[in-house]
C-alpha atoms as a PDB file:
ATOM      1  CA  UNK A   1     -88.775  41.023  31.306  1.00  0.00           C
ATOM      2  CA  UNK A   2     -92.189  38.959  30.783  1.00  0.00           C
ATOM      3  CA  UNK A   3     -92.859  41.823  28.529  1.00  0.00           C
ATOM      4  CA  UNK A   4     -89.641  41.015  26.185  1.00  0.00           C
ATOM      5  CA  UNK A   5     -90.229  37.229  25.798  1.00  0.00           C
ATOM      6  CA  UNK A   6     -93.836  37.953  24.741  1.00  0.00           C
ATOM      7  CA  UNK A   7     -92.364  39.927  22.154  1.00  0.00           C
ATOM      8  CA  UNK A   8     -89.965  37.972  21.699  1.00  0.00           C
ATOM      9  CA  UNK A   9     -91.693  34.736  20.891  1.00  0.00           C
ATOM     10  CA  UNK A  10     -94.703  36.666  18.892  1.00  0.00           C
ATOM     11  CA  UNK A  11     -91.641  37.699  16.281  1.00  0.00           C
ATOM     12  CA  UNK A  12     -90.436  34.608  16.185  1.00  0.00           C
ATOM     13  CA  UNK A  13     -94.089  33.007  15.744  1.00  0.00           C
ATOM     14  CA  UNK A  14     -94.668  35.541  13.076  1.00  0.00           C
ATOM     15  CA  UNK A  15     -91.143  34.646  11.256  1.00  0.00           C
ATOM     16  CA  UNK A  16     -92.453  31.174  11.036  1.00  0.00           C
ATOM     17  CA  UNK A  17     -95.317  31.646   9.572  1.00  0.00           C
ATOM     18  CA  UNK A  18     -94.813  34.131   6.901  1.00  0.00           C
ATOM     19  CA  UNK A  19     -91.911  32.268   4.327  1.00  0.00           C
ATOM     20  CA  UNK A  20     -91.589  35.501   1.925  1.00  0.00           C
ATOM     21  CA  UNK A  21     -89.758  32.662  -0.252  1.00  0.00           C
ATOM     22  CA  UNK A  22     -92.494  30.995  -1.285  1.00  0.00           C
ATOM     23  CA  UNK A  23     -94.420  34.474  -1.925  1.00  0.00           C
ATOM     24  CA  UNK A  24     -91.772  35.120  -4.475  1.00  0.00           C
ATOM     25  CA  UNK A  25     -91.169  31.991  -5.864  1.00  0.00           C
ATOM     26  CA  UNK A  26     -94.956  32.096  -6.791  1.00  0.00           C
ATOM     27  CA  UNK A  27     -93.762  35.848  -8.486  1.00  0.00           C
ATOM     28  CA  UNK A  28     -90.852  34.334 -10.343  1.00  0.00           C
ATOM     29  CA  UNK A  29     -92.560  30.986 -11.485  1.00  0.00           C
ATOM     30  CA  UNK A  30     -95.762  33.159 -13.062  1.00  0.00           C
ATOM     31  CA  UNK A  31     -93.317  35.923 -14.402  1.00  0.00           C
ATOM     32  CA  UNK A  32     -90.908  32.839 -16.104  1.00  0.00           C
ATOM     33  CA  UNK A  33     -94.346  31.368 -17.568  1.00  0.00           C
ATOM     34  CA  UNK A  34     -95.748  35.290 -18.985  1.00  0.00           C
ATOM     35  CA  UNK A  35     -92.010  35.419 -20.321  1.00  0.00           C
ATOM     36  CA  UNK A  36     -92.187  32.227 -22.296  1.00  0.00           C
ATOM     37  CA  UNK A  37     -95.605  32.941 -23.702  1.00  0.00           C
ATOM     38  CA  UNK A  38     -94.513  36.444 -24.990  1.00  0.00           C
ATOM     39  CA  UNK A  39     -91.248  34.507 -26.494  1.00  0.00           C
ATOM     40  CA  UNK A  40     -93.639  31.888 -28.183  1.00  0.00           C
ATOM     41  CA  UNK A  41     -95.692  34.788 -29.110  1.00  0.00           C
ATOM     42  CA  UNK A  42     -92.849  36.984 -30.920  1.00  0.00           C
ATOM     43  CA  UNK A  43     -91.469  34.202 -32.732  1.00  0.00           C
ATOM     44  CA  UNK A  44     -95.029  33.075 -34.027  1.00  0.00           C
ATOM     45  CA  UNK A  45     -95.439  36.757 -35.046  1.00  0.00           C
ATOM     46  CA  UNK A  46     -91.950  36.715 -37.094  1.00  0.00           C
ATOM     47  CA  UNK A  47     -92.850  33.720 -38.572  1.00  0.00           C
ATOM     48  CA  UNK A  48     -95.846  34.665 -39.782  1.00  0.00           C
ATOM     49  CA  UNK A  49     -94.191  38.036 -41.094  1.00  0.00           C
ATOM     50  CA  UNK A  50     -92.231  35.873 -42.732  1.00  0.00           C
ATOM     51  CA  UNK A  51     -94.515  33.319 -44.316  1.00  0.00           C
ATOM     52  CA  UNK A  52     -96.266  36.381 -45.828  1.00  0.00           C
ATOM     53  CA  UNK A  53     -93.055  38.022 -47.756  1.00  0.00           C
ATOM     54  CA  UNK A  54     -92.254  34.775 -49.021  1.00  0.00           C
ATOM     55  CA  UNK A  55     -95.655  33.436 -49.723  1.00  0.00           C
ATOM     56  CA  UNK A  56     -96.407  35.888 -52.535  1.00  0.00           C
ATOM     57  CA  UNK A  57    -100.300  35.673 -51.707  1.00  0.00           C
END
């Protein structure tokens, strides 16, 4: 029984400690910020494509 609550309370210890929520939040807040720098990128490139048909130089 002693043996149980040790275990017990060291899961429950360990569940406290380690929030896998902000672990992943970190994941999705650095993949949203790669994903708007490759969208600024592309549209900078098709701009430029652009600029350069229409330029004529």
């Amino acid at each position: 029984m002693k043996n149980k609550t040790l275990q017990l309370t060291l899961v429950f210890v360990i569940l406290l400690t380690f929030t896998s929520c902000e672990v992943i939040g970190d994941i999705f807040k650095a993949g949203m910020g790669f994903g708007i720098f490759l969208v600024v990128l592309i549209i900078a490139l098709v701009v430029f494509i652009i600029s350069k048909f229409l330029g004529g130089k």
